[in-house]
Structures are given as structure tokens and as C-alpha cells.
N, C-alpha and C. Protein backbone atom coordinates (compact mmCIF):
# COMPACT_ATOMS: atom_id res chain seq x y z
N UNK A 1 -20.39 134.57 303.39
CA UNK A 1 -20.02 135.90 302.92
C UNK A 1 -19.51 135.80 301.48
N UNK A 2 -20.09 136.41 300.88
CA UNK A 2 -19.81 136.33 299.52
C UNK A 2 -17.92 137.30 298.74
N UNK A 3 -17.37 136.66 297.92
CA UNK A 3 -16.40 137.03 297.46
C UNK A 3 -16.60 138.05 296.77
N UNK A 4 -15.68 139.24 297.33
CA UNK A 4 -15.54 140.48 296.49
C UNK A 4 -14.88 140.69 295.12
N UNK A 5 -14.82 141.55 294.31
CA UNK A 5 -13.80 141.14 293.43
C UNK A 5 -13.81 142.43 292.61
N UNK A 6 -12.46 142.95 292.11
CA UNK A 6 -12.65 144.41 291.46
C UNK A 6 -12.67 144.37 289.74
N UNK A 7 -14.01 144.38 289.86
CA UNK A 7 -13.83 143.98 288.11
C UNK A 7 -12.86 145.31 286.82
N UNK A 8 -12.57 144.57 286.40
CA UNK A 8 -11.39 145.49 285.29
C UNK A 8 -12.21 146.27 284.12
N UNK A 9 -13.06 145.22 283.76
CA UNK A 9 -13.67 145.50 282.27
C UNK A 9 -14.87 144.77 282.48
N UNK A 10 -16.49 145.26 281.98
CA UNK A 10 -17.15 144.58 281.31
C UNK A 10 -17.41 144.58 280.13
N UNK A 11 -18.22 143.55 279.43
CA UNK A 11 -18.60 142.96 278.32
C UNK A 11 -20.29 142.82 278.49
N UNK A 12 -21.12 143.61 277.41
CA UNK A 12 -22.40 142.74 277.02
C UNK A 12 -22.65 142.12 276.02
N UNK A 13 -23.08 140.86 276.32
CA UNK A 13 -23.09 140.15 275.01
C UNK A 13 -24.86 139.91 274.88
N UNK A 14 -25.46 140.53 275.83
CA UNK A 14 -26.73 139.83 275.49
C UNK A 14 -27.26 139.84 274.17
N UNK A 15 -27.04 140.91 273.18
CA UNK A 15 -27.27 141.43 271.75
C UNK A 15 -27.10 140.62 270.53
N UNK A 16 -26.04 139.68 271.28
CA UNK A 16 -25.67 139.05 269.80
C UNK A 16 -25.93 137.40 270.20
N UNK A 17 -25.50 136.58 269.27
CA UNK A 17 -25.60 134.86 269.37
C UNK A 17 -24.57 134.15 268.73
N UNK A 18 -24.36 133.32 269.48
CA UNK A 18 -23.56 132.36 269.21
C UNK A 18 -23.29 132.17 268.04
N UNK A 19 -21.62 131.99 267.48
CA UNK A 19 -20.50 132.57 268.06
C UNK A 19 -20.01 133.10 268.56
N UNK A 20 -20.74 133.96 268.12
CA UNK A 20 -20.59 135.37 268.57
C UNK A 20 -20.01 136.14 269.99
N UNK A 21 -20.81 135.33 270.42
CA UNK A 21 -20.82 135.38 272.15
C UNK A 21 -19.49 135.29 272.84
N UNK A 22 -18.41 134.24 272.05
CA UNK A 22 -17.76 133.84 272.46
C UNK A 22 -16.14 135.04 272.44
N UNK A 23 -16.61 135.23 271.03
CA UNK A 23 -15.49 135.95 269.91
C UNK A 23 -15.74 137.05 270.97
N UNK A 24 -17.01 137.93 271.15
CA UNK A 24 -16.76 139.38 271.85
C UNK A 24 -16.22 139.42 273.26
N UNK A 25 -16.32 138.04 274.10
CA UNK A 25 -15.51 137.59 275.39
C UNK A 25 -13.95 137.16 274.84
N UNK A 26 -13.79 136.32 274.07
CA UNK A 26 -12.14 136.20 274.07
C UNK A 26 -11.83 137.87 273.27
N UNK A 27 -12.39 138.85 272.62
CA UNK A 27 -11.77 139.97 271.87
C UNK A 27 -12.16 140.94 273.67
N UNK A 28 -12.86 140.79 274.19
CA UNK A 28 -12.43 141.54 275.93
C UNK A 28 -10.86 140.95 276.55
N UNK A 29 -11.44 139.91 276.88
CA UNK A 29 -10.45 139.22 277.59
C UNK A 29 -8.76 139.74 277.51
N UNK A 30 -8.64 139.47 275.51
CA UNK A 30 -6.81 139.54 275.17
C UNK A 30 -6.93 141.44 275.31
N UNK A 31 -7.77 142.10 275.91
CA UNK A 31 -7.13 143.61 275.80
C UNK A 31 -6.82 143.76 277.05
N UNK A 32 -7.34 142.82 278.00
CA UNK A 32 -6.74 142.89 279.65
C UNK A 32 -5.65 142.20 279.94
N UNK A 33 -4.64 142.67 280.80
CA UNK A 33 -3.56 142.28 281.46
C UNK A 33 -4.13 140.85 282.21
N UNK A 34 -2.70 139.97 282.18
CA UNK A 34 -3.02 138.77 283.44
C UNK A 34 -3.20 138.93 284.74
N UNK A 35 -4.36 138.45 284.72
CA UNK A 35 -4.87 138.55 286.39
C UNK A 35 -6.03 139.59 286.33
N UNK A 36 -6.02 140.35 285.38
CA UNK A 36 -7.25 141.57 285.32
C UNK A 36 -8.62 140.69 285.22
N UNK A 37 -9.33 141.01 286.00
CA UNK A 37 -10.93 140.54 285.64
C UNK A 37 -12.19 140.84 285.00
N UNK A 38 -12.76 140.24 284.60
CA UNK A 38 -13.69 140.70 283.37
C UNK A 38 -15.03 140.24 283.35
N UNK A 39 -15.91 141.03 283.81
CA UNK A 39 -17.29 140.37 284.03
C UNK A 39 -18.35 140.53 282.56
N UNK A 40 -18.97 138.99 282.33
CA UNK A 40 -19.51 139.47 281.09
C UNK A 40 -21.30 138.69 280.96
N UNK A 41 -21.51 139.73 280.61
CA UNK A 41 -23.27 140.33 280.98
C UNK A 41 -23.62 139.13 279.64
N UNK A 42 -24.61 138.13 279.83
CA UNK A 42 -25.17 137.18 278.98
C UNK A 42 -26.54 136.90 279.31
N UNK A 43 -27.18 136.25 278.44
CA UNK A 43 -28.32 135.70 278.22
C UNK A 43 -28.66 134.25 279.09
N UNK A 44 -29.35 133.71 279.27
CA UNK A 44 -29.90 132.55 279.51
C UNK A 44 -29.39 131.43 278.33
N UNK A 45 -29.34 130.23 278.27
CA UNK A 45 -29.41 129.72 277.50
C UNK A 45 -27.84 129.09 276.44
N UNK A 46 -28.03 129.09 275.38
CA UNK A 46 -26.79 128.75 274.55
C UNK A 46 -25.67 129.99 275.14
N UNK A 47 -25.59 131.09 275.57
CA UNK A 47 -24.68 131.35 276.07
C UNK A 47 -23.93 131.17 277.19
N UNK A 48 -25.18 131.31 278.17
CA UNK A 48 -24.37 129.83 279.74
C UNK A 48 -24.29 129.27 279.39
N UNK A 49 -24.30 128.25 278.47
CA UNK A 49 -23.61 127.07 278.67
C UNK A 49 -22.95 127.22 277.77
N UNK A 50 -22.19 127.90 276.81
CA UNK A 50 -21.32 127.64 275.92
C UNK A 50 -19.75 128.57 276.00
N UNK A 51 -20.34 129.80 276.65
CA UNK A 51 -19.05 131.02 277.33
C UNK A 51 -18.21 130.34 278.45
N UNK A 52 -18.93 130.05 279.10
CA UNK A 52 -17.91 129.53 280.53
C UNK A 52 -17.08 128.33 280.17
N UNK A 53 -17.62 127.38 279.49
CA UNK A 53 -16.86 126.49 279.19
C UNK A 53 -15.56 126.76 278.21
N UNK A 54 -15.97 127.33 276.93
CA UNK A 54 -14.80 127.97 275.90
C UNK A 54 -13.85 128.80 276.94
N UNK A 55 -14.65 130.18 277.50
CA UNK A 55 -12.99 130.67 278.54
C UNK A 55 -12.65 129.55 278.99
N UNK A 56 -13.00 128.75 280.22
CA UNK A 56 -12.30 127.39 280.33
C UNK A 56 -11.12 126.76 279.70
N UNK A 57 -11.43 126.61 278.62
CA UNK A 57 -11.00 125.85 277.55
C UNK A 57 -9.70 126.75 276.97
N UNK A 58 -9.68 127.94 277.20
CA UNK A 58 -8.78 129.06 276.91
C UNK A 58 -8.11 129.07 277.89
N UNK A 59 -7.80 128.57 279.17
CA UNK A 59 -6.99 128.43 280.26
C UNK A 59 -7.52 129.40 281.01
N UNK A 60 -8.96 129.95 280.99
CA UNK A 60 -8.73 131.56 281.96
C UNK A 60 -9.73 130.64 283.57
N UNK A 61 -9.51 131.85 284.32
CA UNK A 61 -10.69 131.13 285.63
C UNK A 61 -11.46 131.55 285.62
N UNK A 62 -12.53 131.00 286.00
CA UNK A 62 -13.91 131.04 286.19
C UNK A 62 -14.10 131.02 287.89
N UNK A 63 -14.68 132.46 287.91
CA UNK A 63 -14.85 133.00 289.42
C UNK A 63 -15.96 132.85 289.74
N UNK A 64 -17.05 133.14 288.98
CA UNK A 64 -18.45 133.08 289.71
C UNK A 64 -19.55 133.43 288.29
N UNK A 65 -20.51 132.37 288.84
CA UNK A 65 -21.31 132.55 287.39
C UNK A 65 -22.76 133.41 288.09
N UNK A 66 -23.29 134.04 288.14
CA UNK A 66 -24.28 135.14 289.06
C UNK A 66 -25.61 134.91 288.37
N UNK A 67 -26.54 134.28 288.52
CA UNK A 67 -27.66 134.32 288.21
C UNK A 67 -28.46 135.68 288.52
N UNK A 68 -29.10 137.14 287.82
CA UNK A 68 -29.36 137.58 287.93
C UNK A 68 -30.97 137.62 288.09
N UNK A 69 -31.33 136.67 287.79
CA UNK A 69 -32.97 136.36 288.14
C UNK A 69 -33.74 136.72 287.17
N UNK A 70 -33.33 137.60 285.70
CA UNK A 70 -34.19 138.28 285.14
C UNK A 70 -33.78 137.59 283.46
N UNK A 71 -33.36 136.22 283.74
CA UNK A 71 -32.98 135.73 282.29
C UNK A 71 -31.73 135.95 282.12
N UNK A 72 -30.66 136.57 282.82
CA UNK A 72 -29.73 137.23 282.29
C UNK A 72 -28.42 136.68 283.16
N UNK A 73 -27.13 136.50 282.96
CA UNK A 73 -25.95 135.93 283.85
C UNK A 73 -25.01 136.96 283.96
N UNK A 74 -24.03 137.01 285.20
CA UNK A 74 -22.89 137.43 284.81
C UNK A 74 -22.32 136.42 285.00
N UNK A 75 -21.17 136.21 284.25
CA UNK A 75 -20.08 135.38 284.44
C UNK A 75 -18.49 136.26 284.77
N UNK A 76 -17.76 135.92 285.74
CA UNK A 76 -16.64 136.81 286.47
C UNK A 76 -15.42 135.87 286.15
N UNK A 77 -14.96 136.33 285.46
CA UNK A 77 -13.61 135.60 284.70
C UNK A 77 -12.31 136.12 285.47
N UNK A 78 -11.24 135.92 285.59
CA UNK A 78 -9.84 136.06 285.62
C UNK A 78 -8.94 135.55 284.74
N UNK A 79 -8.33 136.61 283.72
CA UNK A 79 -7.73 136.45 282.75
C UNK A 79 -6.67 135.50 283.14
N UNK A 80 -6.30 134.72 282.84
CA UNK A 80 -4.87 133.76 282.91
C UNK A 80 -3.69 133.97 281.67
N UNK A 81 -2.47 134.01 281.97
CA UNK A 81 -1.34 134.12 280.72
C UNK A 81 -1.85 132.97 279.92
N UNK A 82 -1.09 133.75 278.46
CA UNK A 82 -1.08 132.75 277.74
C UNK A 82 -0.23 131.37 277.60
């Protein structure tokens, strides 16, 4: 059974590239409260693998990375304090 989860805010980043990618997820992220969740709509490619790890790296959690089948990810974050 898959985990529910009430997302707070999304983000699309499919539009832009790296850096980029990263900057418009941490500029979501710091406008949500701790613990608020934030699902963010990406591309295939240099952005899976480079978003999940940086939030990571920012102390936040990483809930679920969603393969949408059509090239495209969500990734489901939980903001963590600073």
C-alpha cells in the first residue's frame, strides 16, 4: 500500500537546467514551514540525479522519488529545520 502524503506546495522545474533546477527547489522549499511538503515536477536526467541529492545535502527528507513514465519525476520532499 502505497504512502499517502498531503503535499503543501509544488514546484516545476522541467523548463529550466541545471543550476537552475536546484535554486527554484531550495527558493520553494525556504517559503514552507518545517515539516511542510513539497513535491517537485522534473525531467529525466541531470535533474534526478542532481535535485535529490543537493535537498539531501540541505538536511531536508526525501520521501519518494515517482517515476512518472513519460520522462518526467516527482520527487516528494519534507522540509527539515534549519
Amino acid at each position: 500500500m502505497a504512502e499517502e502524503y498531503k503535499i503543501d506546495e509544488t514546484v516545476d522545474i522541467t523548463s529550466v537546467v541545471c543550476p537552475v533546477t536546484f535554486v527554484k527547489t531550495k527558493v520553494a522549499l525556504e517559503e514552507l514551514d518545517d515539516g511542510q511538503i513539497l513535491s517537485v515536477h522534473m525531467n529525466d536526467g541531470e535533474p534526478v540525479q542532481n535535485v535529490p541529492r543537493s535537498v539531501k545535502d540541505e538536511g531536508h527528507e526525501i520521501l519518494k522519488l515517482i517515476d512518472n513514465e513519460d520522462g518526467t519525476y516527482d520527487l516528494i520532499v519534507r522540509k527539515r529545520g534549519e
